[in-house]
N, C-alpha and C. Protein backbone atom coordinates (compact mmCIF):
# COMPACT_ATOMS: atom_id res chain seq x y z
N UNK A 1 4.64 -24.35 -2.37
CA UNK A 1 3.45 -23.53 -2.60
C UNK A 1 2.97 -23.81 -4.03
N UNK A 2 1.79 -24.04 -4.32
CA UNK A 2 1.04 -24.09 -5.69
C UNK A 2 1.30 -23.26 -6.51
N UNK A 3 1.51 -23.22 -7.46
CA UNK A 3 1.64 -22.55 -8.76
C UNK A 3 0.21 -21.38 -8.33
N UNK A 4 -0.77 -21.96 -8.44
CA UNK A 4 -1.84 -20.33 -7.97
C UNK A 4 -1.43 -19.62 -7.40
N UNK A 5 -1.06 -20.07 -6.18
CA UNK A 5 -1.15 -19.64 -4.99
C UNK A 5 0.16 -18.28 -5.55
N UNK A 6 0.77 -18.88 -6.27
CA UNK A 6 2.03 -17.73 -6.70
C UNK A 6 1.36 -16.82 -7.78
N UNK A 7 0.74 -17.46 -9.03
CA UNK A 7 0.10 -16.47 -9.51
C UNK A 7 -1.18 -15.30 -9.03
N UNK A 8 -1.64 -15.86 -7.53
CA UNK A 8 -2.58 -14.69 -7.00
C UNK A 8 -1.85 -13.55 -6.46
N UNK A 9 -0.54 -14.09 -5.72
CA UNK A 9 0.42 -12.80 -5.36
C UNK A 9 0.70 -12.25 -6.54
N UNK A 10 1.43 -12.73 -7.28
CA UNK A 10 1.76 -11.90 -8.81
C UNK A 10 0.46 -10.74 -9.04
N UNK A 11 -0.59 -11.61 -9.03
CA UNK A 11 -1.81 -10.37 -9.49
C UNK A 11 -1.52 -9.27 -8.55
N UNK A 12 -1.96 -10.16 -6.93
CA UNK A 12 -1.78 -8.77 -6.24
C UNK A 12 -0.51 -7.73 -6.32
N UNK A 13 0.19 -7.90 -6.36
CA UNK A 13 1.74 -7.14 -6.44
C UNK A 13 1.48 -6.24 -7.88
N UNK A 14 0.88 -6.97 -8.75
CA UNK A 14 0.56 -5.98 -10.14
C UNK A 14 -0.34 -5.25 -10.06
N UNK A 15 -1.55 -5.50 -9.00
CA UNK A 15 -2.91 -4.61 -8.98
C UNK A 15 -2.69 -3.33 -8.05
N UNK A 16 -1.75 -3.78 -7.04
CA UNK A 16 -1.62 -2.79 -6.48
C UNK A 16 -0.24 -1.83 -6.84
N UNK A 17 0.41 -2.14 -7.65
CA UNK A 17 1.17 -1.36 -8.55
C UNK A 17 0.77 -0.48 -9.60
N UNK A 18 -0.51 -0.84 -10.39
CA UNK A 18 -1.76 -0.06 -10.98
C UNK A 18 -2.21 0.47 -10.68
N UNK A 19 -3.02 0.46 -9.16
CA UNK A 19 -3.33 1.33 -8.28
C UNK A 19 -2.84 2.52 -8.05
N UNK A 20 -1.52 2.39 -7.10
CA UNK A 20 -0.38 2.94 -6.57
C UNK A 20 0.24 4.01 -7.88
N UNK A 21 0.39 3.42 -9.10
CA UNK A 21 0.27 4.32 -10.17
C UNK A 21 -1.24 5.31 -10.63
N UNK A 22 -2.18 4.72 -10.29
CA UNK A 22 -3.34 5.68 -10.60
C UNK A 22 -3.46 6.74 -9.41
N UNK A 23 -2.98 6.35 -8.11
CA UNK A 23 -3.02 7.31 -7.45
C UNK A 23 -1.56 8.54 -7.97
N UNK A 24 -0.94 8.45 -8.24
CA UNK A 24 0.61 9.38 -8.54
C UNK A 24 0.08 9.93 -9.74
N UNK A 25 -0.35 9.09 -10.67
CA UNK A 25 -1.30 10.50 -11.36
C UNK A 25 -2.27 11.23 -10.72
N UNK A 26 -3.00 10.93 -10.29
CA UNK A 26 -4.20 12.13 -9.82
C UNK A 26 -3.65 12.50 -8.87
N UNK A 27 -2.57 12.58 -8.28
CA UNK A 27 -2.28 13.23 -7.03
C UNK A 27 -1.60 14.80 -7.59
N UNK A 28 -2.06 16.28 -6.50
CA UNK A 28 -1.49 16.88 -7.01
C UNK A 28 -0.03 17.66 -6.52
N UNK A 29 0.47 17.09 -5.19
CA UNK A 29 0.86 17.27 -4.66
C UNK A 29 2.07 16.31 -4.82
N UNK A 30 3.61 16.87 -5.65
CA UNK A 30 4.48 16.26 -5.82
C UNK A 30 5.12 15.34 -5.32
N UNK A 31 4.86 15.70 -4.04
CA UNK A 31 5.67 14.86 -3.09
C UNK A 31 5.35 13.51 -2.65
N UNK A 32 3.81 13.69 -2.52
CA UNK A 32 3.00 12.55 -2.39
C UNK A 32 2.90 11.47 -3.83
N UNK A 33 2.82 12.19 -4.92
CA UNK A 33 2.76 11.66 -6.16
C UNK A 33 4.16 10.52 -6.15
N UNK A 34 5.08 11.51 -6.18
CA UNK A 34 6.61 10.32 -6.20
C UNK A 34 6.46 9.31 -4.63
N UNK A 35 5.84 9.41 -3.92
CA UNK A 35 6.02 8.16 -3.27
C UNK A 35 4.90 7.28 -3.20
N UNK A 36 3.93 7.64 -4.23
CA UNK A 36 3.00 6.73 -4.51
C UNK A 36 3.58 5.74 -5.88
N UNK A 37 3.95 6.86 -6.48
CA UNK A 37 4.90 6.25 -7.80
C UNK A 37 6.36 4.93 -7.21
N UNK A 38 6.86 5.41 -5.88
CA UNK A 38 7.76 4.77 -5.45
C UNK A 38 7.19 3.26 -4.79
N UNK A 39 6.09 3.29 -4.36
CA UNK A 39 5.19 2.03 -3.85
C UNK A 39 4.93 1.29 -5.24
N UNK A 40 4.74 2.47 -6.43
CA UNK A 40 4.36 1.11 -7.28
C UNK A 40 5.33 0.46 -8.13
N UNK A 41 6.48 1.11 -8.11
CA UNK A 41 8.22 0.38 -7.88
C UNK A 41 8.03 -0.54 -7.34
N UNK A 42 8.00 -0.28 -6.33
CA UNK A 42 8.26 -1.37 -5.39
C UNK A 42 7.29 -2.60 -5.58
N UNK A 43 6.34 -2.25 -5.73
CA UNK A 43 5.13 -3.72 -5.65
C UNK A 43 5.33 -4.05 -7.37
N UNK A 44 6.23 -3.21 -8.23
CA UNK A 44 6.42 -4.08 -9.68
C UNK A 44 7.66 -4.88 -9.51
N UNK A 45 8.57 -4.40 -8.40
CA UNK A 45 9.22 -5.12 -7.61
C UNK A 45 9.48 -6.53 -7.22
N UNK A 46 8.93 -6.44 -6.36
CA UNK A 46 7.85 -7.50 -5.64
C UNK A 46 7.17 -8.91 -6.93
N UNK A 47 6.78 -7.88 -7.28
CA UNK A 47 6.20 -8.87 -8.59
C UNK A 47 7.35 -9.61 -9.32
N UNK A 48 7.91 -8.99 -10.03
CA UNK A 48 9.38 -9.57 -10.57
C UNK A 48 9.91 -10.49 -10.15
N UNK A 49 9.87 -10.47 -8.65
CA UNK A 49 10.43 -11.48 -7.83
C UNK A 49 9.68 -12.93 -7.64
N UNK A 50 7.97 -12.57 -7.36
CA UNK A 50 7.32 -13.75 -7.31
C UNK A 50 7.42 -14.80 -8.80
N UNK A 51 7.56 -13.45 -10.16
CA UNK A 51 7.11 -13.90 -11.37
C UNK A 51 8.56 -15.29 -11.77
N UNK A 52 9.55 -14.88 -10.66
CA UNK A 52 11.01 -15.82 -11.38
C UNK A 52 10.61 -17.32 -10.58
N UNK A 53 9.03 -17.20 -9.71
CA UNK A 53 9.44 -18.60 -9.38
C UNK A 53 7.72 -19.03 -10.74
N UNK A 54 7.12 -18.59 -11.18
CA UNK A 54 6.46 -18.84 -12.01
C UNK A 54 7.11 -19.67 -13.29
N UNK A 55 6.60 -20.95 -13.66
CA UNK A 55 6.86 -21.88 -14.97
C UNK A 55 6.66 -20.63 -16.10
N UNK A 56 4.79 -20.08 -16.25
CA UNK A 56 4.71 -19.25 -17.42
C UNK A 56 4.56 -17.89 -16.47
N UNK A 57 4.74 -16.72 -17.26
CA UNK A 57 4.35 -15.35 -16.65
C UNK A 57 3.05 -15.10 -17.26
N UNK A 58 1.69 -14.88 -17.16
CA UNK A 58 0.42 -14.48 -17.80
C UNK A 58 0.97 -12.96 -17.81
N UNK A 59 0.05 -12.57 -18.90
CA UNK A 59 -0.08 -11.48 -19.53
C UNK A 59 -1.16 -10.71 -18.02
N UNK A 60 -0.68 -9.72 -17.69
CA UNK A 60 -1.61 -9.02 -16.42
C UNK A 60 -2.41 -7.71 -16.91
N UNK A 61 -3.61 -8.23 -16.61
CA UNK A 61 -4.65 -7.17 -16.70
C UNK A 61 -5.76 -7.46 -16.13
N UNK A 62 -6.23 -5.65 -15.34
CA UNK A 62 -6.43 -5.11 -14.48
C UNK A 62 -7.60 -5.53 -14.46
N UNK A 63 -8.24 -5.99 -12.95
CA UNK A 63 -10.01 -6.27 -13.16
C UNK A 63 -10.55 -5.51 -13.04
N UNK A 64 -12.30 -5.77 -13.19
CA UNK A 64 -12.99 -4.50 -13.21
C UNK A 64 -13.10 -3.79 -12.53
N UNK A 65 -12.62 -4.61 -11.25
CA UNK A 65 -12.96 -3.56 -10.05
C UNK A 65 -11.56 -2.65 -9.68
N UNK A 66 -10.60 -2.72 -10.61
CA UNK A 66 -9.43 -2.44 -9.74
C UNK A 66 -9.42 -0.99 -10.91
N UNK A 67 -9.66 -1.28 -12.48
CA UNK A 67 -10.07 0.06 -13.42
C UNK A 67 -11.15 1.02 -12.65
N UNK A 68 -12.44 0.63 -11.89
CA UNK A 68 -13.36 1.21 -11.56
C UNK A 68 -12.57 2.09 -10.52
N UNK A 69 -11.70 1.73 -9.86
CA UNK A 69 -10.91 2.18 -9.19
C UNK A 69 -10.01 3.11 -9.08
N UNK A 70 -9.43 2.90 -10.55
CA UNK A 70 -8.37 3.64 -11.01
C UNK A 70 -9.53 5.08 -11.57
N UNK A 71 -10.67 5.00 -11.96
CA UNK A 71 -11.37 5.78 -12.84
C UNK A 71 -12.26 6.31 -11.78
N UNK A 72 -12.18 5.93 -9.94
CA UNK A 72 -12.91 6.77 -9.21
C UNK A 72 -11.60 7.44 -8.53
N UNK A 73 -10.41 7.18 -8.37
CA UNK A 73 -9.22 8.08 -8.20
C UNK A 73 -9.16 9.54 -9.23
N UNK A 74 -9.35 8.57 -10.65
CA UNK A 74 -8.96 10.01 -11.49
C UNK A 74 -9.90 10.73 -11.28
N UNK A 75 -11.17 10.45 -10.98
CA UNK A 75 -12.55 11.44 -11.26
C UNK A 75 -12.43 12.46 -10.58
N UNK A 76 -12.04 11.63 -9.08
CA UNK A 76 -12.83 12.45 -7.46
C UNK A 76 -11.81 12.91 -6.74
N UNK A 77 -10.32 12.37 -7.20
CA UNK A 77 -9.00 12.61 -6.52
C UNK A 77 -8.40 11.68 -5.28
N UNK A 78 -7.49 11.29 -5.11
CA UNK A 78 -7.02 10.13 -3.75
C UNK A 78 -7.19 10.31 -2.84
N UNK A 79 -7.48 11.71 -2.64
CA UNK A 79 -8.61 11.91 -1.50
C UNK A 79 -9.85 11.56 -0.89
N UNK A 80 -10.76 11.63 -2.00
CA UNK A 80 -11.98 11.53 -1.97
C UNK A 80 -12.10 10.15 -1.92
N UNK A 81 -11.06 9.31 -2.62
CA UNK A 81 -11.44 8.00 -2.92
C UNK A 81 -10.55 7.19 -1.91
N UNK A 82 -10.27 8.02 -0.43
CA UNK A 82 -9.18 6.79 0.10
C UNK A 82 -10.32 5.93 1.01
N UNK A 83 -11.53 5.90 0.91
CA UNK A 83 -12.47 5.00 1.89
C UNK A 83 -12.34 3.65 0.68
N UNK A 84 -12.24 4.08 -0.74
CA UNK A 84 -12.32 2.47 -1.39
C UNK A 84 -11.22 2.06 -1.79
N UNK A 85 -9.85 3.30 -1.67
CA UNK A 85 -8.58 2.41 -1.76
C UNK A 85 -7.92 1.76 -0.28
N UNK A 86 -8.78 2.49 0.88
CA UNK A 86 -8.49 1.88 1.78
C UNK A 86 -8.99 0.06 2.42
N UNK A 87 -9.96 0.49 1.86
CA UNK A 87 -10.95 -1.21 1.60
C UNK A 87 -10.25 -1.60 0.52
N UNK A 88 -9.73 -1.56 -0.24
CA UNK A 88 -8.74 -2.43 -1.56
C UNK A 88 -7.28 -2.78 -1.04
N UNK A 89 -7.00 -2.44 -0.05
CA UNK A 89 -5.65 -2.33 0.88
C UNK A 89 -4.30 -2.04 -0.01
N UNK A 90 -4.77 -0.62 -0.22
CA UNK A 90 -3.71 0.11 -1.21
C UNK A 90 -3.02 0.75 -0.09
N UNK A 91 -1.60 0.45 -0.47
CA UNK A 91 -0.75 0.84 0.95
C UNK A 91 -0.63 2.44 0.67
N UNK A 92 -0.49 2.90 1.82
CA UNK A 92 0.34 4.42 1.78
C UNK A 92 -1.07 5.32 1.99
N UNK A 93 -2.60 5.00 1.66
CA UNK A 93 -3.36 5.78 1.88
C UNK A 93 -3.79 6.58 3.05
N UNK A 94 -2.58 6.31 3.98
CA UNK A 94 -3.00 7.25 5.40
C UNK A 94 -2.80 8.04 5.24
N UNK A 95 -1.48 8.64 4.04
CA UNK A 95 -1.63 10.31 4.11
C UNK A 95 -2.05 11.17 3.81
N UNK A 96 -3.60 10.55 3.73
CA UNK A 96 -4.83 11.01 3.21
C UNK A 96 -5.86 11.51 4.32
N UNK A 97 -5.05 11.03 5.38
CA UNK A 97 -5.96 10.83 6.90
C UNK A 97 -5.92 12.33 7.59
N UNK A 98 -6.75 13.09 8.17
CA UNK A 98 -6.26 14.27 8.77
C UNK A 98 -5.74 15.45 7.97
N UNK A 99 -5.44 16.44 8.37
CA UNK A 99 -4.42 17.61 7.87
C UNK A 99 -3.39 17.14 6.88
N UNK A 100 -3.53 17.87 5.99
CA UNK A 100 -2.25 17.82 5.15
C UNK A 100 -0.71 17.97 5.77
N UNK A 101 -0.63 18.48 7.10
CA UNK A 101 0.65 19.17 7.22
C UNK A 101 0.66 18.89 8.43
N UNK A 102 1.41 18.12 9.62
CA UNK A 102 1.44 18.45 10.94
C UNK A 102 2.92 18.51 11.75
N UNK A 103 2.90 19.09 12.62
CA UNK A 103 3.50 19.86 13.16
C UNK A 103 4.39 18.67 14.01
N UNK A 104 5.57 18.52 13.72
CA UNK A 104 6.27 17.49 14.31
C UNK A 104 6.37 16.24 13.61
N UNK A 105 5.43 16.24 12.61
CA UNK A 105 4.89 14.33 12.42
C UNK A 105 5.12 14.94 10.63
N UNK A 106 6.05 14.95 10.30
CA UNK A 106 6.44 15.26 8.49
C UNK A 106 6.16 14.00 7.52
N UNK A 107 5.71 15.15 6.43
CA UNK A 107 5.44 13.48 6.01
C UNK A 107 6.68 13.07 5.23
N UNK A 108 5.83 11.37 4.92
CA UNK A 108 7.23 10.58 4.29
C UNK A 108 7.44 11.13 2.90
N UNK A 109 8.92 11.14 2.75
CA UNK A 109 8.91 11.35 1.51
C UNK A 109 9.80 9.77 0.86
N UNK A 110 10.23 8.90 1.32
CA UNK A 110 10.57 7.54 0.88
C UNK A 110 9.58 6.47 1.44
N UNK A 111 9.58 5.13 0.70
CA UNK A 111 8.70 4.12 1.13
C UNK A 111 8.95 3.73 2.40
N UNK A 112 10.34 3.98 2.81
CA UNK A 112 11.02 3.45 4.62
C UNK A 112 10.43 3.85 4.88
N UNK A 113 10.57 5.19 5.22
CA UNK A 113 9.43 6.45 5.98
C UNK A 113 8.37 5.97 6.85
N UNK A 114 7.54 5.56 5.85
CA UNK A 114 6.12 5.57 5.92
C UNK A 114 6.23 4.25 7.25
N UNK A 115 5.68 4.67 8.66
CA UNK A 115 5.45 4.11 9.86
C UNK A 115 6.77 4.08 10.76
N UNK A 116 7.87 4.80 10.31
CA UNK A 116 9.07 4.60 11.13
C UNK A 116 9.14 5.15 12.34
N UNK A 117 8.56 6.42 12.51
CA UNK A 117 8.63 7.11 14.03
C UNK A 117 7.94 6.08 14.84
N UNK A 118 6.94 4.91 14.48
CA UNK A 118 6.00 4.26 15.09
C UNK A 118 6.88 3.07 15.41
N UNK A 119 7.73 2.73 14.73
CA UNK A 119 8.85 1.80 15.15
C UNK A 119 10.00 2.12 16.15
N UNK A 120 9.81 1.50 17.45
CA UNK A 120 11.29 1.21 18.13
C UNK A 120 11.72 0.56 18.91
N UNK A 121 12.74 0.44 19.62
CA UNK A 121 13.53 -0.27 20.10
C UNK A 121 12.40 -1.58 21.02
N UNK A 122 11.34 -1.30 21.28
CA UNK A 122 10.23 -1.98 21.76
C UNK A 122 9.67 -3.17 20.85
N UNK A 123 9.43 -2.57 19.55
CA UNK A 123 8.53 -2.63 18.64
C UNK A 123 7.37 -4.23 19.22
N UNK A 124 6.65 -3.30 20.11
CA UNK A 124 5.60 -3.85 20.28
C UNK A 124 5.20 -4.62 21.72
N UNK A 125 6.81 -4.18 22.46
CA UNK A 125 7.22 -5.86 23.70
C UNK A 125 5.88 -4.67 24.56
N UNK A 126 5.49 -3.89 25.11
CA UNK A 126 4.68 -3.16 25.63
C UNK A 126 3.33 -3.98 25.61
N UNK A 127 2.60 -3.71 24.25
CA UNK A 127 1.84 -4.13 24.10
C UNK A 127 1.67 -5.80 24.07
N UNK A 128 2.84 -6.69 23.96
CA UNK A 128 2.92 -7.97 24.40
C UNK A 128 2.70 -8.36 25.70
N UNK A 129 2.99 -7.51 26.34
CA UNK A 129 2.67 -7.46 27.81
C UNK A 129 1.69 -7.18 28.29
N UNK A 130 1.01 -6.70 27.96
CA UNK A 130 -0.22 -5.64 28.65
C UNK A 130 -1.50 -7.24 27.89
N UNK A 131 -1.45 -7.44 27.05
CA UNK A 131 -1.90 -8.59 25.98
C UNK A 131 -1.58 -10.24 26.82
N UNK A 132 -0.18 -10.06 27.31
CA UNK A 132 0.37 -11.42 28.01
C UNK A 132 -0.81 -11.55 29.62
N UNK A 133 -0.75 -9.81 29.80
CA UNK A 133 -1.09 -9.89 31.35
C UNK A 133 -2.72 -10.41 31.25
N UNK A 134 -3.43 -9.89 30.18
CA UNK A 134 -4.72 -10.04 29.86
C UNK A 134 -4.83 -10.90 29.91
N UNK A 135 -4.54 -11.98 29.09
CA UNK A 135 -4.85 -13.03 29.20
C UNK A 135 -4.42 -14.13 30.43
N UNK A 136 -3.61 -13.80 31.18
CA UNK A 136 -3.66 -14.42 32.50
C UNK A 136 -4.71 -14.25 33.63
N UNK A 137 -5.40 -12.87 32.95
CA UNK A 137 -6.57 -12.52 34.09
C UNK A 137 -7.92 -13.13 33.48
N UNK A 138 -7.85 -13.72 32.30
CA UNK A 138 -8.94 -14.08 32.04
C UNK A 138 -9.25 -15.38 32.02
């Protein structure tokens, strides 16, 4: 893989660790805050990892659009702003989706969490099928 091609992941893994941190500040709700804070662990993570196959590490800073970002989170709250962190593909913004609270369906409080009831023993052979059959009828 190209040397870019590694420094564009690096960016991304850092932008959305900036992000993921601008949301855990404006968030006011503790719980949500530490696992937004825990995503951006993880994607400084992530980064660390891409940065050991990098010759030089660049100095990382944030583009304009990703500050404009961070500064329509702090304004309006991660609420208001999950239609443009959802178009920026800032992970974790679904639990922004619906009710705060539902009944059976808790939210995550670790990064695993987040999509596991949606995972199982299937993971997905259903819909491979139904997809396999389709396309034999067409």
């Amino acid at each position: 893989m190209p040397e870019t091609d590694h420094i564009e992941r690096w960016k991304s893994e850092k932008t959305a660790a900036f992000l993921s941190r601008a949301v855990a500040k404006a968030e006011k709700e503790p719980r949500v805050a530490k696992l937004f804070g825990d995503m951006a662990d993880a994607a400084e993570e992530q980064a660390g990892i891409i940065a050991k196959s990098l010759e030089t590490v660049p100095a990382f800073k944030p583009s304009r659009r990703a500050c404009f970002i961070a500064w329509v989170v702090e304004r309006f709250g991660p609420r208001a702003a999950r239609p443009i962190l959802a178009a920026s593909k800032v992970r974790g913004v679904s639990v922004y989706s619906g009710a705060v609270t539902r009944p059976g369906h808790p939210m995550p409080t670790k990064v695993d969490e987040i999509g596991k009831r949606h995972r199982g023993a299937n993971n997905g052979s259903l819909r491979a099928a139904v997809f396999g059959i389709n396309d034999g009828l067409v």
